[in-house]
C-alpha atoms as a PDB file:
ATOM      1  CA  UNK A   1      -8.955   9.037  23.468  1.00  0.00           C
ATOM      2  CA  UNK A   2      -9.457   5.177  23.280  1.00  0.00           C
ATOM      3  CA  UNK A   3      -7.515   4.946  19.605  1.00  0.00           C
ATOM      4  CA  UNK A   4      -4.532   7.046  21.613  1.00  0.00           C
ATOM      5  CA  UNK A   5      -4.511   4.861  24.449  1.00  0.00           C
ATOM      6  CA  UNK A   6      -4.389   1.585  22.232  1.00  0.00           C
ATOM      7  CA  UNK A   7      -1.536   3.168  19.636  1.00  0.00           C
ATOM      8  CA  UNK A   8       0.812   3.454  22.835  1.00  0.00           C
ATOM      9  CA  UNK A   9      -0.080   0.037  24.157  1.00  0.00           C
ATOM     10  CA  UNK A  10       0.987  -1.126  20.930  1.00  0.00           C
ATOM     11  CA  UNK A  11       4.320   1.235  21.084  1.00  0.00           C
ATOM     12  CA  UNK A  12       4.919   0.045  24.547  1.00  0.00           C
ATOM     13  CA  UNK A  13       4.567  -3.372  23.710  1.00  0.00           C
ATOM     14  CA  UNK A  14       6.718  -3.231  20.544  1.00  0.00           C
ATOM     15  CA  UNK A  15       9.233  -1.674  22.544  1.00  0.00           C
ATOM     16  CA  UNK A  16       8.970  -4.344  24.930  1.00  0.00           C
ATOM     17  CA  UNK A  17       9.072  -7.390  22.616  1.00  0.00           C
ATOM     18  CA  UNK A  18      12.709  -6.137  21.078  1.00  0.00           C
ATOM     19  CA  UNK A  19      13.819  -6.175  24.849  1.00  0.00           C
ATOM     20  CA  UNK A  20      12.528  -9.620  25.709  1.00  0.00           C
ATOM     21  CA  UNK A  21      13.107 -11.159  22.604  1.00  0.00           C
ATOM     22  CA  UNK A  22       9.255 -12.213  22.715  1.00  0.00           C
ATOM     23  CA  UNK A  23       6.464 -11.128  21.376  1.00  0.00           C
ATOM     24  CA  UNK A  24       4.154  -9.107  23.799  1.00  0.00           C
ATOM     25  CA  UNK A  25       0.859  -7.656  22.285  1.00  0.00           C
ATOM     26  CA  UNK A  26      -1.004  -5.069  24.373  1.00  0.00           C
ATOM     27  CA  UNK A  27      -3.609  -3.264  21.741  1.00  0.00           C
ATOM     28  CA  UNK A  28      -5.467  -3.790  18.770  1.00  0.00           C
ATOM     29  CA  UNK A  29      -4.620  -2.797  15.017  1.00  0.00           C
ATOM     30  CA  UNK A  30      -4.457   1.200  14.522  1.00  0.00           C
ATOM     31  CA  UNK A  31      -4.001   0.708  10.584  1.00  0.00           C
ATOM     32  CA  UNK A  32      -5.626  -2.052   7.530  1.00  0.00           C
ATOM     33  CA  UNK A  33      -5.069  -2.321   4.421  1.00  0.00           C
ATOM     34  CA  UNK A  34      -8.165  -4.137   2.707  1.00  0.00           C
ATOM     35  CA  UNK A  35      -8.096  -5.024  -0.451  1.00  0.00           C
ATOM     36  CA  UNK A  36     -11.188  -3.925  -2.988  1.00  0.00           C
ATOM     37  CA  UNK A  37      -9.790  -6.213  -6.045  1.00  0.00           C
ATOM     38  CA  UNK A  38      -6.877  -8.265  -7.607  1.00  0.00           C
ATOM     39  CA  UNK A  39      -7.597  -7.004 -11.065  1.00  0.00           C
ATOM     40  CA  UNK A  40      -5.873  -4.421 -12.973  1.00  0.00           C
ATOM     41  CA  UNK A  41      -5.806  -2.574 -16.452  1.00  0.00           C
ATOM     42  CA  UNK A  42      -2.287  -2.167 -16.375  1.00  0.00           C
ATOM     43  CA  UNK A  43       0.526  -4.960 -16.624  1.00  0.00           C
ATOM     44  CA  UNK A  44       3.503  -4.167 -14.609  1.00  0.00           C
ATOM     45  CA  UNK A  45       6.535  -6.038 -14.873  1.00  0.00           C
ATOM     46  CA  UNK A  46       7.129  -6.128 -10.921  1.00  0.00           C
ATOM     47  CA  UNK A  47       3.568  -6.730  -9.887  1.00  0.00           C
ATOM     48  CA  UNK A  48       1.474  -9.859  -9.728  1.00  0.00           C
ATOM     49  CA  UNK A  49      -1.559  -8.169 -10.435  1.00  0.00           C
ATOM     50  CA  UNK A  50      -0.176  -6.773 -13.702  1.00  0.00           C
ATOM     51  CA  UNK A  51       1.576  -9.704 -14.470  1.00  0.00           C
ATOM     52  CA  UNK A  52      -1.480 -11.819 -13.636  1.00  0.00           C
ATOM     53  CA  UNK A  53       0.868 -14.509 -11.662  1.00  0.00           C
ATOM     54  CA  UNK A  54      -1.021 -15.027  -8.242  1.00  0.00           C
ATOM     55  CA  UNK A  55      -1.206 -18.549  -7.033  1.00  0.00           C
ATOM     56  CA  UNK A  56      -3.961 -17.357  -4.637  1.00  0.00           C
ATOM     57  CA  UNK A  57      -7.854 -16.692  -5.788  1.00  0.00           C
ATOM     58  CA  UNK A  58      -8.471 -13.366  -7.417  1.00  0.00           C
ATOM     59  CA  UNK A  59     -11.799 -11.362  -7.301  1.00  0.00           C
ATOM     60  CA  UNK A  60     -13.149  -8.713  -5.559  1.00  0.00           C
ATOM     61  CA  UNK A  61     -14.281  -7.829  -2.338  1.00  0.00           C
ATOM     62  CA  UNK A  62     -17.808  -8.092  -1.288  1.00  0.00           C
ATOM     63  CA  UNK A  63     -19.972  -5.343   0.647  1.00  0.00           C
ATOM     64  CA  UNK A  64     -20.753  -7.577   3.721  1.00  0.00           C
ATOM     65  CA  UNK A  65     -17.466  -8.811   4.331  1.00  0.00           C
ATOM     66  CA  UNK A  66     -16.073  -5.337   4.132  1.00  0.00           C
ATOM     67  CA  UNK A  67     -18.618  -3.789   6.565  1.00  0.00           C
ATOM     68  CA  UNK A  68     -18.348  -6.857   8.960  1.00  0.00           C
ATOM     69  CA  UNK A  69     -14.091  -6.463   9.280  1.00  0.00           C
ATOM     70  CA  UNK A  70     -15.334  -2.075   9.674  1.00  0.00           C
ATOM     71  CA  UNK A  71     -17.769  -2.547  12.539  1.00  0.00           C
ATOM     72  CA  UNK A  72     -15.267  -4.867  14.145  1.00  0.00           C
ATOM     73  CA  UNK A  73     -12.156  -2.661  14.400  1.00  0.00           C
ATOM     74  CA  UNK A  74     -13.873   1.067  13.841  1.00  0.00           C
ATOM     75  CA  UNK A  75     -13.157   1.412  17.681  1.00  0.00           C
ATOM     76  CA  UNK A  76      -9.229   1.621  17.978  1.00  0.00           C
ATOM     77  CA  UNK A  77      -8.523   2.098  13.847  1.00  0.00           C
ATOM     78  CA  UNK A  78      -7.288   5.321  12.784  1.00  0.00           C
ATOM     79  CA  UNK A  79      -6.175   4.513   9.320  1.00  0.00           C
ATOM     80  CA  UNK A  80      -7.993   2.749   6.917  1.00  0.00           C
ATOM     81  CA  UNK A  81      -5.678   1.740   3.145  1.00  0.00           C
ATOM     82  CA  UNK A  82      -8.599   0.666   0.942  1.00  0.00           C
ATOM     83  CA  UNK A  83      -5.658  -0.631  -1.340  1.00  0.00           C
ATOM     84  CA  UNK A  84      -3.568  -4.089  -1.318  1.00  0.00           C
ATOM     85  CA  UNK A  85      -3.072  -5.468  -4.923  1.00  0.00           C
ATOM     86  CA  UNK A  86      -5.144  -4.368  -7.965  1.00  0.00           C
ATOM     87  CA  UNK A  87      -6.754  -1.107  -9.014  1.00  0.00           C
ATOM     88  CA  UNK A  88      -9.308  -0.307  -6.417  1.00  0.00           C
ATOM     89  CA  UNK A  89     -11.816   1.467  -8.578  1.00  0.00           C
ATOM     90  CA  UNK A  90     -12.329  -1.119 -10.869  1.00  0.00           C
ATOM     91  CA  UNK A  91     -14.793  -2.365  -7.862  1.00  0.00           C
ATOM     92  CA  UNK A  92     -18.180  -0.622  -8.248  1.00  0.00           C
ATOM     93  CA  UNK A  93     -18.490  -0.469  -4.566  1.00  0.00           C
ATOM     94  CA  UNK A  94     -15.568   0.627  -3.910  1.00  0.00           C
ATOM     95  CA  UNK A  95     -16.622   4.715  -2.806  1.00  0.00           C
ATOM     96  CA  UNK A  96     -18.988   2.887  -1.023  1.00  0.00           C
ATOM     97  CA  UNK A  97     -16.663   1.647   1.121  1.00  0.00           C
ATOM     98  CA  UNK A  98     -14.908   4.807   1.269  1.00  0.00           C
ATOM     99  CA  UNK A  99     -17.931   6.399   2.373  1.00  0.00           C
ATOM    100  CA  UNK A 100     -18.892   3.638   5.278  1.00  0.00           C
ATOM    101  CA  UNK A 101     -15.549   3.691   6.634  1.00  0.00           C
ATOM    102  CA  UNK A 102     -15.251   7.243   7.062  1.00  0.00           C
ATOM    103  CA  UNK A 103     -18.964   7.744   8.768  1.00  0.00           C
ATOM    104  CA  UNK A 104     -17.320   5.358  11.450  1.00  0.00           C
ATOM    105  CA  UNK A 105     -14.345   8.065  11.878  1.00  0.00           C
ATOM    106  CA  UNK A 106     -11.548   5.955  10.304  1.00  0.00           C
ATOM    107  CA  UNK A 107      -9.016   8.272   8.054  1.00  0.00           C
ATOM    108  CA  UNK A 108      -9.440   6.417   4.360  1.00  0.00           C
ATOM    109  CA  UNK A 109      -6.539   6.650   2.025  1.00  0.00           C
ATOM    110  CA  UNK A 110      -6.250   4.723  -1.553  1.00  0.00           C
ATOM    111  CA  UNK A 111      -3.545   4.192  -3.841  1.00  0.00           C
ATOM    112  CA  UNK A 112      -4.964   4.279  -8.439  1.00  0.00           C
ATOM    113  CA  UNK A 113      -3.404   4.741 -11.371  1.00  0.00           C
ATOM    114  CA  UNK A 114      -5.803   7.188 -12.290  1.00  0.00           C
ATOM    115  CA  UNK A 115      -7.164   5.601 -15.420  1.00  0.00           C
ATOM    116  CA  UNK A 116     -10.316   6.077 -14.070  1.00  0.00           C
ATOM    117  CA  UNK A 117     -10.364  10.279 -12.753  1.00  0.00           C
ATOM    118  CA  UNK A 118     -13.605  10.779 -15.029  1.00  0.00           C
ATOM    119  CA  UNK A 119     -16.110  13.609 -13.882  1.00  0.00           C
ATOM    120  CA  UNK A 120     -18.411  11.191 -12.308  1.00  0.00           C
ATOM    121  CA  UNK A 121     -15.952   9.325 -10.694  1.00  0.00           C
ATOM    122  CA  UNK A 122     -14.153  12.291  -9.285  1.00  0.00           C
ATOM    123  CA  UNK A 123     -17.088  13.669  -8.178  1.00  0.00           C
ATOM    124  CA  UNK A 124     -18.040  10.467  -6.426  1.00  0.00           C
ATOM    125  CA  UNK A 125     -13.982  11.138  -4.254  1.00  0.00           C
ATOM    126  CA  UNK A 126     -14.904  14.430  -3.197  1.00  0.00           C
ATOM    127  CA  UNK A 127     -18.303  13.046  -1.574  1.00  0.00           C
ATOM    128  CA  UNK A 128     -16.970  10.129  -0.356  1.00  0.00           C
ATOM    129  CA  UNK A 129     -15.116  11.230   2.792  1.00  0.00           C
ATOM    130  CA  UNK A 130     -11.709  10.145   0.872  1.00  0.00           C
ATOM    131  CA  UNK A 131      -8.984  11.520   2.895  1.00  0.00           C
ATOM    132  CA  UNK A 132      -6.048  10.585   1.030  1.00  0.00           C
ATOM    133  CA  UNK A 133      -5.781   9.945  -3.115  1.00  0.00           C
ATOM    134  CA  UNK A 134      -2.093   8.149  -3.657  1.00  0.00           C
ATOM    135  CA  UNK A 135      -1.802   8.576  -7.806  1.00  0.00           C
ATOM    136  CA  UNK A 136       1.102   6.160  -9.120  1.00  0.00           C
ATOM    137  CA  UNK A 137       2.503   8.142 -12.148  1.00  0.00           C
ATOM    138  CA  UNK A 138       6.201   6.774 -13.069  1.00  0.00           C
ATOM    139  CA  UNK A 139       7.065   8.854 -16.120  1.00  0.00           C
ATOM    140  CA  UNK A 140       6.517  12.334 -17.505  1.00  0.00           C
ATOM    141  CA  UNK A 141       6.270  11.006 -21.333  1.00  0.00           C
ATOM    142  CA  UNK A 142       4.152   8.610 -22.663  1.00  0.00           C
ATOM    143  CA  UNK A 143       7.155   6.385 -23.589  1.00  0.00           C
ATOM    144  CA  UNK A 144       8.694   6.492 -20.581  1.00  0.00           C
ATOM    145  CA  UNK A 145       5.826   6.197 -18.867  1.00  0.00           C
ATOM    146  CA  UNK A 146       4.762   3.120 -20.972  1.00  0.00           C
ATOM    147  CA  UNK A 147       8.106   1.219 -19.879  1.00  0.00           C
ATOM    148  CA  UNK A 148       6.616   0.271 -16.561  1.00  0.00           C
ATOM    149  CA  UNK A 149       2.622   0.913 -16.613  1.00  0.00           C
ATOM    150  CA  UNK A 150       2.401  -1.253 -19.878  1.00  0.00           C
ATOM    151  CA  UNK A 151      -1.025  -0.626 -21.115  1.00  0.00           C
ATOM    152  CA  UNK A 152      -1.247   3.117 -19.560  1.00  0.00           C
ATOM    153  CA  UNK A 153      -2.454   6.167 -20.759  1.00  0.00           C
ATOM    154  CA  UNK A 154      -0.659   9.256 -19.859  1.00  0.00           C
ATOM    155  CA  UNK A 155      -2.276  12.054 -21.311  1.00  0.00           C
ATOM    156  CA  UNK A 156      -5.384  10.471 -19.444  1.00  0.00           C
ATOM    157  CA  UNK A 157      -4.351  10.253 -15.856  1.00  0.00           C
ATOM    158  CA  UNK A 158      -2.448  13.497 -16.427  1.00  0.00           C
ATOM    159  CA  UNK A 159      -6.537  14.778 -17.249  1.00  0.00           C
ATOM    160  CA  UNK A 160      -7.948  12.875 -14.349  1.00  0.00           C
ATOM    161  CA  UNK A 161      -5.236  14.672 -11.839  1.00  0.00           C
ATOM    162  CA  UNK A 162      -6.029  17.809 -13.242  1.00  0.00           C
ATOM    163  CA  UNK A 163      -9.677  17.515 -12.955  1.00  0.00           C
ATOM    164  CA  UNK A 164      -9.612  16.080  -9.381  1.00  0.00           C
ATOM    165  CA  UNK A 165      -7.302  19.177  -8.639  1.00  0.00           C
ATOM    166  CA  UNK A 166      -9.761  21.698 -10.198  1.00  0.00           C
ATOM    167  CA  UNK A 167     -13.088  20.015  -8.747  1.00  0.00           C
ATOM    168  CA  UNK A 168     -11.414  20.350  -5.203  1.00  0.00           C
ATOM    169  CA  UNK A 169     -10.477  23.616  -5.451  1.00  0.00           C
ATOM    170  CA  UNK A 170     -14.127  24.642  -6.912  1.00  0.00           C
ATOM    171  CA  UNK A 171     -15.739  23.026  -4.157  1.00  0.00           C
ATOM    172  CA  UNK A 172     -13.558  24.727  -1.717  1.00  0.00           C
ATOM    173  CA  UNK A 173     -13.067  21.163  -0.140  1.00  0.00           C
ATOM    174  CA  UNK A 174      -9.540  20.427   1.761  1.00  0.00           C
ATOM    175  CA  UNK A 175      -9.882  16.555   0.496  1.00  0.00           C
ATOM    176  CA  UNK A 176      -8.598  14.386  -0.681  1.00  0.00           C
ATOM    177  CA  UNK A 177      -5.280  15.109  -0.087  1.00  0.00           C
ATOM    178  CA  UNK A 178      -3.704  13.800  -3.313  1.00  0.00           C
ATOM    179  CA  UNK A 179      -0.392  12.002  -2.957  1.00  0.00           C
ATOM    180  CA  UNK A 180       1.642  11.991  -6.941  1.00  0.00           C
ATOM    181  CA  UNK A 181       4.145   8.712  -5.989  1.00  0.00           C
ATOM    182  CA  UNK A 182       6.530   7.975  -8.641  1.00  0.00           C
ATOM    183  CA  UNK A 183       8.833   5.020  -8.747  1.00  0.00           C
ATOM    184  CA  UNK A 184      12.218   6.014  -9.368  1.00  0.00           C
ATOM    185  CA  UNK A 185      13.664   3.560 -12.315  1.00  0.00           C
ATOM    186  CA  UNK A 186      16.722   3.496 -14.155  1.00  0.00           C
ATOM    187  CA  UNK A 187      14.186   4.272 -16.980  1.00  0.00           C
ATOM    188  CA  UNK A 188      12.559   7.694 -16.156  1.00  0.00           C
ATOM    189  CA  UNK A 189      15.238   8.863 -12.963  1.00  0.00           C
ATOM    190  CA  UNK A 190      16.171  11.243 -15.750  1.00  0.00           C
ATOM    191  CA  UNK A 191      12.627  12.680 -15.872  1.00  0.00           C
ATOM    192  CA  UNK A 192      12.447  13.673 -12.074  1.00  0.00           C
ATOM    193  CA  UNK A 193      13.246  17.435 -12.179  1.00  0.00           C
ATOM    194  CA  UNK A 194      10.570  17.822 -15.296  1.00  0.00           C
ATOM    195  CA  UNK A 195       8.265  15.981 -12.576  1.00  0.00           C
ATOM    196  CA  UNK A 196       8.679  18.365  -9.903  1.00  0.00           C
ATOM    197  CA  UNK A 197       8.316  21.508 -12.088  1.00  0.00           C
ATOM    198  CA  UNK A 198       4.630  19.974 -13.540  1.00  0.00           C
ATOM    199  CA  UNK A 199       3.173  18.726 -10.021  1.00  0.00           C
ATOM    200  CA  UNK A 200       4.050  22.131  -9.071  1.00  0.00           C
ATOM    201  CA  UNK A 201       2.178  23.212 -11.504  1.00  0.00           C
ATOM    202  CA  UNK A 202      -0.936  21.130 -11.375  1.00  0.00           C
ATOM    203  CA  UNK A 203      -0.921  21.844  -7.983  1.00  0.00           C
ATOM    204  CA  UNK A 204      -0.603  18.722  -5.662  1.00  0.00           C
ATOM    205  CA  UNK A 205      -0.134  18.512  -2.451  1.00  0.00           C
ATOM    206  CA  UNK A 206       2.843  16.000  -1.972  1.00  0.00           C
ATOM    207  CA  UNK A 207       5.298  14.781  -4.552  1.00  0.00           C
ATOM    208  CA  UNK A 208       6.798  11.482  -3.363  1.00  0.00           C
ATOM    209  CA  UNK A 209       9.879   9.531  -5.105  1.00  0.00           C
ATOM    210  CA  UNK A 210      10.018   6.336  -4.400  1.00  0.00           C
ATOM    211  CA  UNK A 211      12.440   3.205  -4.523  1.00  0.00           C
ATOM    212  CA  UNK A 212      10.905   0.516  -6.904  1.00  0.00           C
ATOM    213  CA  UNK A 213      11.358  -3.028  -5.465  1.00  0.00           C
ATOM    214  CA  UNK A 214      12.437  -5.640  -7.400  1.00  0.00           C
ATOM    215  CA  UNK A 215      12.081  -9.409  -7.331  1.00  0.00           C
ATOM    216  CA  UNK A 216      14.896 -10.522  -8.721  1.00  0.00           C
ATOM    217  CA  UNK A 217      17.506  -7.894  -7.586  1.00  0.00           C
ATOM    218  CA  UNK A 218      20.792  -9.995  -6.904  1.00  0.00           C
ATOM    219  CA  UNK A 219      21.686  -9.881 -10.720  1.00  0.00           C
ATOM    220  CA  UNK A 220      21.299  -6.755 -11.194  1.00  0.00           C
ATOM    221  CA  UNK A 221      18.106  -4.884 -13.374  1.00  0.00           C
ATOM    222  CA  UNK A 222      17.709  -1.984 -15.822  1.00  0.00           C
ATOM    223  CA  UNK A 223      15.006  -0.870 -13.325  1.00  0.00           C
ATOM    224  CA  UNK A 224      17.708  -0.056 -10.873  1.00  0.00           C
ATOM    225  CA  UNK A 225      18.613   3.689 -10.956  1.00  0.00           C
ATOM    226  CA  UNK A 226      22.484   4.691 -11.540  1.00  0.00           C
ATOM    227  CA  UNK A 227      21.413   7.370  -8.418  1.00  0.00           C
ATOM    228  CA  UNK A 228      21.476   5.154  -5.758  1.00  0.00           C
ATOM    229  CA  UNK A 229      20.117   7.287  -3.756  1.00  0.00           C
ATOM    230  CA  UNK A 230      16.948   6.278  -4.989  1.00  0.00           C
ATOM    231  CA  UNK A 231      17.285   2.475  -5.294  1.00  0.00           C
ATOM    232  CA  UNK A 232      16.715   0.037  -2.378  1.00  0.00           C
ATOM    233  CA  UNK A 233      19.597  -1.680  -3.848  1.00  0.00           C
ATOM    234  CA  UNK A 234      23.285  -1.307  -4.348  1.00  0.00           C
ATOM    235  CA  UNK A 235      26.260  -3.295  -5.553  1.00  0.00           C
ATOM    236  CA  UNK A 236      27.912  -6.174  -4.143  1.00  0.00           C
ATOM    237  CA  UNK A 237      30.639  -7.204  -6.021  1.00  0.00           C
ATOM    238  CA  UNK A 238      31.229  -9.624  -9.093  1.00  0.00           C
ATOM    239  CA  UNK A 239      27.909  -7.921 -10.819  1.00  0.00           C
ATOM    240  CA  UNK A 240      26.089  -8.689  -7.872  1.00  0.00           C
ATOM    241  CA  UNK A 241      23.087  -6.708  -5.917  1.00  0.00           C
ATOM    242  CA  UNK A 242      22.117  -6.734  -2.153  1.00  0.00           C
ATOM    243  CA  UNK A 243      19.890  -4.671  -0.392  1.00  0.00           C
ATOM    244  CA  UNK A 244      21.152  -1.472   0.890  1.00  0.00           C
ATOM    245  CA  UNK A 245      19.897  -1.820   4.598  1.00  0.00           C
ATOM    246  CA  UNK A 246      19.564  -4.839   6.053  1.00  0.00           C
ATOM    247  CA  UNK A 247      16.603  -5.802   7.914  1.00  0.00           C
ATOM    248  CA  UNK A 248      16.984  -5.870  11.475  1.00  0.00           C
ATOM    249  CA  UNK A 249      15.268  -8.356  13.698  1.00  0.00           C
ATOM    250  CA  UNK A 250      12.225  -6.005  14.141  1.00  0.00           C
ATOM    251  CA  UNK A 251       9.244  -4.691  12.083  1.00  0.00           C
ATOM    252  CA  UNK A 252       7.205  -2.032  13.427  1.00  0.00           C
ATOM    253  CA  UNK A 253       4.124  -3.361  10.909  1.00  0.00           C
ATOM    254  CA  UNK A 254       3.865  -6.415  12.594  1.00  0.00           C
ATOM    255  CA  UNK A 255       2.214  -4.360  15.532  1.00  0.00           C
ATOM    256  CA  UNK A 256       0.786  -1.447  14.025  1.00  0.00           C
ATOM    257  CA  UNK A 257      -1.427  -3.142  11.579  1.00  0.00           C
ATOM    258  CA  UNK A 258      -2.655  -6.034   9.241  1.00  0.00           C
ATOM    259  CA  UNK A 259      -3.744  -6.937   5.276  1.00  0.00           C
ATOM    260  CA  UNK A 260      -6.898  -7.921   4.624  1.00  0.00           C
ATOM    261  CA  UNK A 261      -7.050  -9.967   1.296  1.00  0.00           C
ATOM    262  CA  UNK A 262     -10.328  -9.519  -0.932  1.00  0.00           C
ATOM    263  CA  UNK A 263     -11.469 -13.101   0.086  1.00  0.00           C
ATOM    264  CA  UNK A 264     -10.723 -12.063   3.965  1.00  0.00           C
ATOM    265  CA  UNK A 265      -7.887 -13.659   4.834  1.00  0.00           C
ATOM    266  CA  UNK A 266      -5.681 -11.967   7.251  1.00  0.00           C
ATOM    267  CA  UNK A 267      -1.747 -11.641   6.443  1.00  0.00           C
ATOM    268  CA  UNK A 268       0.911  -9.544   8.047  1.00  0.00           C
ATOM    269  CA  UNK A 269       1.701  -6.707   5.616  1.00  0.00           C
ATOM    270  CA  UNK A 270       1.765  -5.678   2.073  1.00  0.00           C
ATOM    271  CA  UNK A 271       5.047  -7.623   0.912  1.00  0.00           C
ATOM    272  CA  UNK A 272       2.574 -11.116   1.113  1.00  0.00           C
ATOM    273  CA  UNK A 273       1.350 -10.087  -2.005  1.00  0.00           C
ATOM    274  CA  UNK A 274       0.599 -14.167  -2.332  1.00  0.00           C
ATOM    275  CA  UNK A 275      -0.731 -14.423   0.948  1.00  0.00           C
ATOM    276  CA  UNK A 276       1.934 -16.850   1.696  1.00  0.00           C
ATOM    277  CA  UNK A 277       1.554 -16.442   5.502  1.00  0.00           C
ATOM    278  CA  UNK A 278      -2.041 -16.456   6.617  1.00  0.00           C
ATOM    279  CA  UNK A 279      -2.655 -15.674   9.821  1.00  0.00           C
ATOM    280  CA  UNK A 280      -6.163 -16.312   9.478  1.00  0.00           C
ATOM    281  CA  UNK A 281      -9.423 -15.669   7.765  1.00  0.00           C
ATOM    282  CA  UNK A 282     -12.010 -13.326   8.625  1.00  0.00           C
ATOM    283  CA  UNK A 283     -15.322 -15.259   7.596  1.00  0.00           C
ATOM    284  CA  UNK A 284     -14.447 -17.997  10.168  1.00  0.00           C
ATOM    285  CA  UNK A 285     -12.890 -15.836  12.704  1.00  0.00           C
ATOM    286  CA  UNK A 286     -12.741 -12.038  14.137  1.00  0.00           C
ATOM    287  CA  UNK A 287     -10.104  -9.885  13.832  1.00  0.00           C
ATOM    288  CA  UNK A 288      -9.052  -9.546  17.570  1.00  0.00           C
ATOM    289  CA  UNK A 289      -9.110 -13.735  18.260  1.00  0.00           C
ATOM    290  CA  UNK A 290      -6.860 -13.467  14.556  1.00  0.00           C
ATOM    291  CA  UNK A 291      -4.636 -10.655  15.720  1.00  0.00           C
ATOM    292  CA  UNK A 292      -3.904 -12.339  19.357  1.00  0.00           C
ATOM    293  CA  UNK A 293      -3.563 -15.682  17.736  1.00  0.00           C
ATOM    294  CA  UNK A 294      -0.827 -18.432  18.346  1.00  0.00           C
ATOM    295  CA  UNK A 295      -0.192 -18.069  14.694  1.00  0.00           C
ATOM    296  CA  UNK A 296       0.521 -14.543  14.835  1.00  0.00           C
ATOM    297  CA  UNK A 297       2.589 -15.314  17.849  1.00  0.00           C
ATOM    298  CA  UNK A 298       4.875 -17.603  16.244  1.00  0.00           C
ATOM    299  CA  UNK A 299       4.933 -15.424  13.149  1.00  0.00           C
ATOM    300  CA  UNK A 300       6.146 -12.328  15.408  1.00  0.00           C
ATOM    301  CA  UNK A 301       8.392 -14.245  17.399  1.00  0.00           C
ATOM    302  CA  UNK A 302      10.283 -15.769  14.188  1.00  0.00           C
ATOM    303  CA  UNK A 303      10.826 -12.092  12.922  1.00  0.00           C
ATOM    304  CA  UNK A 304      12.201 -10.880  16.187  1.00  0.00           C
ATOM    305  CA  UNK A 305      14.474 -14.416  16.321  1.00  0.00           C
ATOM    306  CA  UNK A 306      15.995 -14.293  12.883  1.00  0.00           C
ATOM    307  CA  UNK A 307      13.650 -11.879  10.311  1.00  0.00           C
ATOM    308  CA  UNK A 308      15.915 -13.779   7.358  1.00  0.00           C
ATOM    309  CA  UNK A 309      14.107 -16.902   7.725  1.00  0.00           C
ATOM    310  CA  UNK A 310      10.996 -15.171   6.778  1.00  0.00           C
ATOM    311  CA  UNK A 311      10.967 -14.930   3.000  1.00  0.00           C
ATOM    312  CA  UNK A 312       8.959 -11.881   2.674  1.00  0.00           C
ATOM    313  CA  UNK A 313      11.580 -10.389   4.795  1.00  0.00           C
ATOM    314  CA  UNK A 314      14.329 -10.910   2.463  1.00  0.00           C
ATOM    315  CA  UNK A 315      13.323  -7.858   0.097  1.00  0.00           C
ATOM    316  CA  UNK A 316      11.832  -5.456   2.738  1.00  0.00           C
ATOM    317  CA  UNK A 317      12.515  -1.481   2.851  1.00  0.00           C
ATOM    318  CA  UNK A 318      11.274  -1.823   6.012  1.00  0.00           C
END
């Protein structure tokens, strides 16, 4: 009842703030994202883990800090993304944290690019408490698939999928619910009805297409699909790009939840991927004293002022 309560004080006060034109905060985070890890075995061209172009540290994230942010918000969180940059399982903790989280009643999700779905590790999901696998798969050939998840395997998260699917099943287990999320490019859009016929097959439980985002959109990129239905982008003149919807002056993230970076700092959501706008840092400070803060005042009150002063704003789906 007392995580119910605080999601509508946070509705109510959302709701409020795009009234006033002022930031109001009446509850606590329902959602995190924490990050296990910057690294990554993959090197994709519009992500600075794959591309290994962060200007801030890199590393992974350490039990104690983990359990210390847990214990702090386990009362009024309800979903718990154990996923910012990097690929999550290249921690050796990391089901660790699955499993702590989920003892304290928070719903754990993850996002992998299943390189690593091997019979131990799988094994280790289905007795974690994992409540939600998201598998990034953006091609149904190994050369397609190649074109953005440089360095990737196919054939071997195809085998991980599979086998995750099969060991569920066998253990008669409702969980994880696995997510296949494939980011429509002007590279494999071509290859999205032979997707939907094999996650049918395989047997997952959600098949989601989704718009790729893209740094440097305004010229144009071969990433961008000729279905714009499925690009975040669309022309505007003179070989020009803009986005398709412009933000408004509002952002439901900014109240529902937070991103916690490996290291523990806090920023506010998963388009910082630098952690350009810290709001603060968890080994000096708790989360409530962070999440009430005059930084995260100002921060709220710019986006609800004029959102296109606020450069992670400028390329938001949001």
């Amino acid at each position: 009842m007392a995580k119910v309560v605080n999601y509508a004080l946070l509705r109510s006060s959302f709701h409020l703030s795009q009234i006033l034109a002022r930031p109001l905060m009446w509850g606590r985070p329902t959602t995190l994202s924490i990050e296990p890890t910057t690294s990554c075995n993959l090197r994709c061209p519009e992500c600075p883990s794959g591309l290994r172009s962060f200007t801030r540290p890199t590393g992974m994230l350490q039990d104690r800090l983990f359990e210390q942010v847990i214990d702090q918000v386990k009362g009024h969180l309800t979903w718990l993304h154990l996923y910012f940059q990097g690929e999550p399982f290249l921690n050796p903790r990391f089901l660790d944290m699955v499993s702590y989280a989920d003892r304290r009643g928070i719903f754990t999700s993850t996002s992998t690019n299943a390189h690593f779905l091997g019979e131990k590790q799988v094994k280790g999901i289905l007795a974690s408490g994992l409540k939600q696998l998201i598998v990034s798969m953006d091609g149904i050939t190994q050369e397609v698939y190649e074109s953005y998840r440089v360095g990737g395997k196919l054939a071997k998260v195809q085998e991980g999928l599979q086998l995750l699917v099969a060991e569920r099943k066998k253990s008669r287990q409702h969980f994880p619910r696995i997510v296949l999320q494939f980011l429509v490019t002007g590279q494999n859009e071509q290859q999205v009805p032979a997707l939907k016929t094999w996650a049918k097959e395989v047997g997952v439980d959600e098949l989601q297409l989704k718009t790729t985002q893209i740094y440097d959109y305004e010229n144009g990129s071969e990433l961008i699909p000729s279905d714009l239905a499925f690009s975040r982008y669309i022309p505007a003149g003179e070989g020009k790009w803009k986005l398709k919807k412009k933000p408004e002056n509002k952002c439901w993230r900014m109240w529902q939840g937070a991103v916690v970076t490996w290291d523990g700092k806090v920023v506010p959501c998963c388009f910082d991927k630098d952690a350009s706008h810290v709001m603060g840092e968890l080994k000096q400070s708790s989360m409530d004293s962070i999440w009430k803060s005059d930084v995260y005042f100002a921060f709220r009150k710019q986006l609800l002022g004029d959102r296109s002063e606020i450069e992670i704003c400028r390329n938001c789906s949001e």
